[in-house]
PDB file of N, CA and C in Angstrom:
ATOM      1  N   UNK A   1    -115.752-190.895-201.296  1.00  0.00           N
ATOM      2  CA  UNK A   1    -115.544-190.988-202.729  1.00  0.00           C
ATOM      3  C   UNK A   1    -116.261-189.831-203.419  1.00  0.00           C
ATOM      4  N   UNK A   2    -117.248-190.088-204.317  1.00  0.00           N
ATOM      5  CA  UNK A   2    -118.323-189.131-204.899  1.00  0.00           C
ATOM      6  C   UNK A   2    -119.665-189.614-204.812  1.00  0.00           C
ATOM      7  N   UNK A   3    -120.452-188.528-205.787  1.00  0.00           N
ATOM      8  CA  UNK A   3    -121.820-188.451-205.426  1.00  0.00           C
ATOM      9  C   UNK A   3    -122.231-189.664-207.158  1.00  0.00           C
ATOM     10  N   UNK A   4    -122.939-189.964-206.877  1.00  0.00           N
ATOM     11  CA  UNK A   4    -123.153-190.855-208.010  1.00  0.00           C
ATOM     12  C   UNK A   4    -125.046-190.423-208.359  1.00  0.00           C
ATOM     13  N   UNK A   5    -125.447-190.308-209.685  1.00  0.00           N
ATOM     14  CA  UNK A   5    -127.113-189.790-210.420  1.00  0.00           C
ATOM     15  C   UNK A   5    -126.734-191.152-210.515  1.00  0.00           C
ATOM     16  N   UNK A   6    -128.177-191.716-210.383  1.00  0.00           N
ATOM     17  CA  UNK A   6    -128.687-192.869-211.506  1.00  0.00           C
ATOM     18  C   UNK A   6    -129.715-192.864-211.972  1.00  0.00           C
ATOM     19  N   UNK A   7    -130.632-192.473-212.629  1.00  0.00           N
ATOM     20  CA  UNK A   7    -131.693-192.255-213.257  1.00  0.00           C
ATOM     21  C   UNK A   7    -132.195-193.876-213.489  1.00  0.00           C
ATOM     22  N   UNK A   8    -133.275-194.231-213.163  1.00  0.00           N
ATOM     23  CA  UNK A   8    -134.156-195.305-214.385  1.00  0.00           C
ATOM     24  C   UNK A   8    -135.570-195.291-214.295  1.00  0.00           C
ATOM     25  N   UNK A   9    -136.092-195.598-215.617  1.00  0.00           N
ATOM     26  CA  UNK A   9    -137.697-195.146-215.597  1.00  0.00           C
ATOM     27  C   UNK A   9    -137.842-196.809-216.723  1.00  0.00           C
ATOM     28  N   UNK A  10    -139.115-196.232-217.076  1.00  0.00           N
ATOM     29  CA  UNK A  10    -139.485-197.427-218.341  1.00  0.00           C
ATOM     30  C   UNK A  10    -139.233-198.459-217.888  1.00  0.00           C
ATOM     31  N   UNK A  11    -138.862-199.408-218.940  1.00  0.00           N
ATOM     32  CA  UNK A  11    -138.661-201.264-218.630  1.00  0.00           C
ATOM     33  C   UNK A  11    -137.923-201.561-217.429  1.00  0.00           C
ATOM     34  N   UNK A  12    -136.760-200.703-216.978  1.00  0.00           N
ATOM     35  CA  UNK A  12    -135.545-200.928-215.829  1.00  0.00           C
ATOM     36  C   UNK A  12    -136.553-201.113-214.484  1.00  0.00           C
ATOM     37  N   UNK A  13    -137.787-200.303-214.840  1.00  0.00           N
ATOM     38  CA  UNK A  13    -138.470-200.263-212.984  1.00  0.00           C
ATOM     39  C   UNK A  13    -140.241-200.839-213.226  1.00  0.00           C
ATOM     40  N   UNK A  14    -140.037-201.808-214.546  1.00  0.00           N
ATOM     41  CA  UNK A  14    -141.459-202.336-215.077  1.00  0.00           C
ATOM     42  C   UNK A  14    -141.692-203.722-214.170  1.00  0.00           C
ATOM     43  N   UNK A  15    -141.050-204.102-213.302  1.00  0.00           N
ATOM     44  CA  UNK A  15    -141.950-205.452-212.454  1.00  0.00           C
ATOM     45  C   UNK A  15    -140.697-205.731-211.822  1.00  0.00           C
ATOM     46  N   UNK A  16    -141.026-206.166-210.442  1.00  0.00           N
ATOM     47  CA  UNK A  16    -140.038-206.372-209.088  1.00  0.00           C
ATOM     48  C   UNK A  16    -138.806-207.064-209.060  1.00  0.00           C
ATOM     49  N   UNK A  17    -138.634-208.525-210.792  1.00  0.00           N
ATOM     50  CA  UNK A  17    -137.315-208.503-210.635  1.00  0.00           C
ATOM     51  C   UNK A  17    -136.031-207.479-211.253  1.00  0.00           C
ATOM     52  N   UNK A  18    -136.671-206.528-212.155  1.00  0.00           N
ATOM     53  CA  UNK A  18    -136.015-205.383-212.842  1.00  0.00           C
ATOM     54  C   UNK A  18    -135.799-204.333-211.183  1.00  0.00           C
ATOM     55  N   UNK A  19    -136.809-204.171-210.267  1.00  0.00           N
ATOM     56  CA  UNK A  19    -136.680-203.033-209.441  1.00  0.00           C
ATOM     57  C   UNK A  19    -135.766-203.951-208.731  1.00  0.00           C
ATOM     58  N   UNK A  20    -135.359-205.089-208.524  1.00  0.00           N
ATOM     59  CA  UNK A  20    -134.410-205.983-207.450  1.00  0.00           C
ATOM     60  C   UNK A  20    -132.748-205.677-208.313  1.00  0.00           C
ATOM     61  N   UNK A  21    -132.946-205.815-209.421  1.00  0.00           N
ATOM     62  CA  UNK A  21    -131.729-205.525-210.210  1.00  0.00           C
ATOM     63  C   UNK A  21    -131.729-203.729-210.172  1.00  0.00           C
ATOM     64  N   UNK A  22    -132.439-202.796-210.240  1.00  0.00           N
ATOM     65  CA  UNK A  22    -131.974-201.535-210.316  1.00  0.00           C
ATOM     66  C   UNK A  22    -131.509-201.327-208.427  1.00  0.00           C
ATOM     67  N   UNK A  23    -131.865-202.072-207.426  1.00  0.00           N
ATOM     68  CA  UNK A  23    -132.010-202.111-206.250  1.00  0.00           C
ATOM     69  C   UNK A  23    -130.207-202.889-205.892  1.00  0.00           C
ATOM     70  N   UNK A  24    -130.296-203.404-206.291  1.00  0.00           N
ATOM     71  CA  UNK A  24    -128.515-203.828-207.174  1.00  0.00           C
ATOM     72  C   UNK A  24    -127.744-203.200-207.157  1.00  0.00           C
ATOM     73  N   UNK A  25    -127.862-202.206-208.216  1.00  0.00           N
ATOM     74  CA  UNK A  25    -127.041-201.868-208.390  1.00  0.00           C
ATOM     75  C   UNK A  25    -126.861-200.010-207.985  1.00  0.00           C
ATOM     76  N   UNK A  26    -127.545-199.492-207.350  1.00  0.00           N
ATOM     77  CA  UNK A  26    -127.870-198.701-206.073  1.00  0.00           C
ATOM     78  C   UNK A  26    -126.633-198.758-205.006  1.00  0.00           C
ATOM     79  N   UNK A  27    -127.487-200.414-204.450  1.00  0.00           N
ATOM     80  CA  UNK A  27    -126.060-201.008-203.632  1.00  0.00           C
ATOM     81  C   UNK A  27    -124.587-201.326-203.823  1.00  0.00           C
ATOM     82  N   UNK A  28    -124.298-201.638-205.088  1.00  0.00           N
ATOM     83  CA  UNK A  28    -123.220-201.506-205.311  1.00  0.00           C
ATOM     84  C   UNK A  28    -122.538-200.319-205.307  1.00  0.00           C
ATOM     85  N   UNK A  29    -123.044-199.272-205.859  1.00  0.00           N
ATOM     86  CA  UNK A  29    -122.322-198.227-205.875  1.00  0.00           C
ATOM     87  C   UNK A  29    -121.693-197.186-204.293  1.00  0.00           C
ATOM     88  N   UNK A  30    -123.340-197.577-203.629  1.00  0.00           N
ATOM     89  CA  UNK A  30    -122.933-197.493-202.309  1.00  0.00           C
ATOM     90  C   UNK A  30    -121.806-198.448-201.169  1.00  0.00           C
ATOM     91  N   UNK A  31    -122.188-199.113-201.804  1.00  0.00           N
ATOM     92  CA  UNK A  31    -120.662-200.363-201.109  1.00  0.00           C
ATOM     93  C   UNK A  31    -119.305-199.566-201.729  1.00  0.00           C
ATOM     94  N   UNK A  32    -119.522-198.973-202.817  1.00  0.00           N
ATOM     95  CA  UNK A  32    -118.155-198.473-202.960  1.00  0.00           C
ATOM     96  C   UNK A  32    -117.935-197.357-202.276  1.00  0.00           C
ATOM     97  N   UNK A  33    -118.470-196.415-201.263  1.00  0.00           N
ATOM     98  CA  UNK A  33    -118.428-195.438-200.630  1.00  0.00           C
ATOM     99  C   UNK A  33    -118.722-194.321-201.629  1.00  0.00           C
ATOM    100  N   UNK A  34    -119.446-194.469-202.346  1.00  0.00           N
ATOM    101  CA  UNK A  34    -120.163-193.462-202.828  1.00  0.00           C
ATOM    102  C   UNK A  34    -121.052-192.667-202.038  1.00  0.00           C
ATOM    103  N   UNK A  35    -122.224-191.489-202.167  1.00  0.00           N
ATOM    104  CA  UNK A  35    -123.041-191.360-202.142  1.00  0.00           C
ATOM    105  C   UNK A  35    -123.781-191.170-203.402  1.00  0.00           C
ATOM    106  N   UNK A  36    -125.152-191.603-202.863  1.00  0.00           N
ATOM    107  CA  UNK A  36    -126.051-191.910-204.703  1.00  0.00           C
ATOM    108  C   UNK A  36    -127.240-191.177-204.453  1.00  0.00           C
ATOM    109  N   UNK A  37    -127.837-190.292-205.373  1.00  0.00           N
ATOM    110  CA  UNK A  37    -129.330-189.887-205.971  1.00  0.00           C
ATOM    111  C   UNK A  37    -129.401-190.770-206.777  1.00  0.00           C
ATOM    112  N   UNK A  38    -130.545-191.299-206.580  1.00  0.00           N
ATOM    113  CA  UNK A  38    -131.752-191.686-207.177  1.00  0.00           C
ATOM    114  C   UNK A  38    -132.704-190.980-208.154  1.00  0.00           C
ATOM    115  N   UNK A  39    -132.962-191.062-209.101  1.00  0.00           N
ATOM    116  CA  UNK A  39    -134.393-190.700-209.445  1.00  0.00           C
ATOM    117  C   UNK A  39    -134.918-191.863-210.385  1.00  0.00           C
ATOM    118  N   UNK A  40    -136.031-191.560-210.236  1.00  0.00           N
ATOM    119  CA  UNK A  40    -137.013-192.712-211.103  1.00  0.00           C
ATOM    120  C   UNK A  40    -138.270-192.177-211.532  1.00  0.00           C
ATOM    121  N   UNK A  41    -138.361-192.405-212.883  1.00  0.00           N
ATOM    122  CA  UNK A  41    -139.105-191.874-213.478  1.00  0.00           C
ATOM    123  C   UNK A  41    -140.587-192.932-213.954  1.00  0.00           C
ATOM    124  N   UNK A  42    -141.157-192.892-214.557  1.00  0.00           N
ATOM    125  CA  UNK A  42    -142.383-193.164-214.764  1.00  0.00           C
ATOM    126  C   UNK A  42    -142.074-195.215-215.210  1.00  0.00           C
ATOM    127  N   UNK A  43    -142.954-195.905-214.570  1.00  0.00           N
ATOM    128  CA  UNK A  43    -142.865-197.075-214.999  1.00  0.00           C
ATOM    129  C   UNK A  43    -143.590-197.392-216.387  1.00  0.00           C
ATOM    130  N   UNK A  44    -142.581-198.428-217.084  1.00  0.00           N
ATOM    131  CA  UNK A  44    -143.693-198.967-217.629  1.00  0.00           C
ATOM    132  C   UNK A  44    -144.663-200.600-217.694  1.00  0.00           C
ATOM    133  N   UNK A  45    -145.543-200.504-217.558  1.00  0.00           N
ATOM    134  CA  UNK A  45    -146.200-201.002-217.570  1.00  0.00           C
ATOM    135  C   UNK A  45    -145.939-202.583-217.933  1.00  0.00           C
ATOM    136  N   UNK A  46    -145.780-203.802-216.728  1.00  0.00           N
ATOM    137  CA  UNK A  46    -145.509-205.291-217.361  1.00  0.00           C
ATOM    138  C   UNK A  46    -146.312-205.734-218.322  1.00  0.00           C
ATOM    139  N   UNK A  47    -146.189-206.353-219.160  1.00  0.00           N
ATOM    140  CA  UNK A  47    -147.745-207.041-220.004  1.00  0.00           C
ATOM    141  C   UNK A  47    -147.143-208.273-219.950  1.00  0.00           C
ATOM    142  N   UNK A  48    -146.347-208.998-218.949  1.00  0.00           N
ATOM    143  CA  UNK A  48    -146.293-210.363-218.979  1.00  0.00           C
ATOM    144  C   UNK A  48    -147.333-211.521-218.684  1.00  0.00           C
TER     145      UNK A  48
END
């Protein structure tokens, strides 16, 4: 297929069930016969 960017930083990669959902949808794109970059940028911080 193609190459697929997904960028996420901030709230998307702020505590393990957000990184299970960006981890998601990673996989999905790869199930579609993609190939995917990644990048991830700076977390922020949970205050839950």
């Amino acid at each position: 297929m193609g190459i697929i960017v997904q960028k996420f930083g901030g709230s998307s990669v702020a505590n393990i069930d957000k990184l299970n959902q960006v981890a998601s949808k990673i996989l999905e794109e790869k199930n579609k016969g993609n190939d995917v970059v990644v990048v991830v940028s700076a977390q922020r911080k949970d205050y839950r």
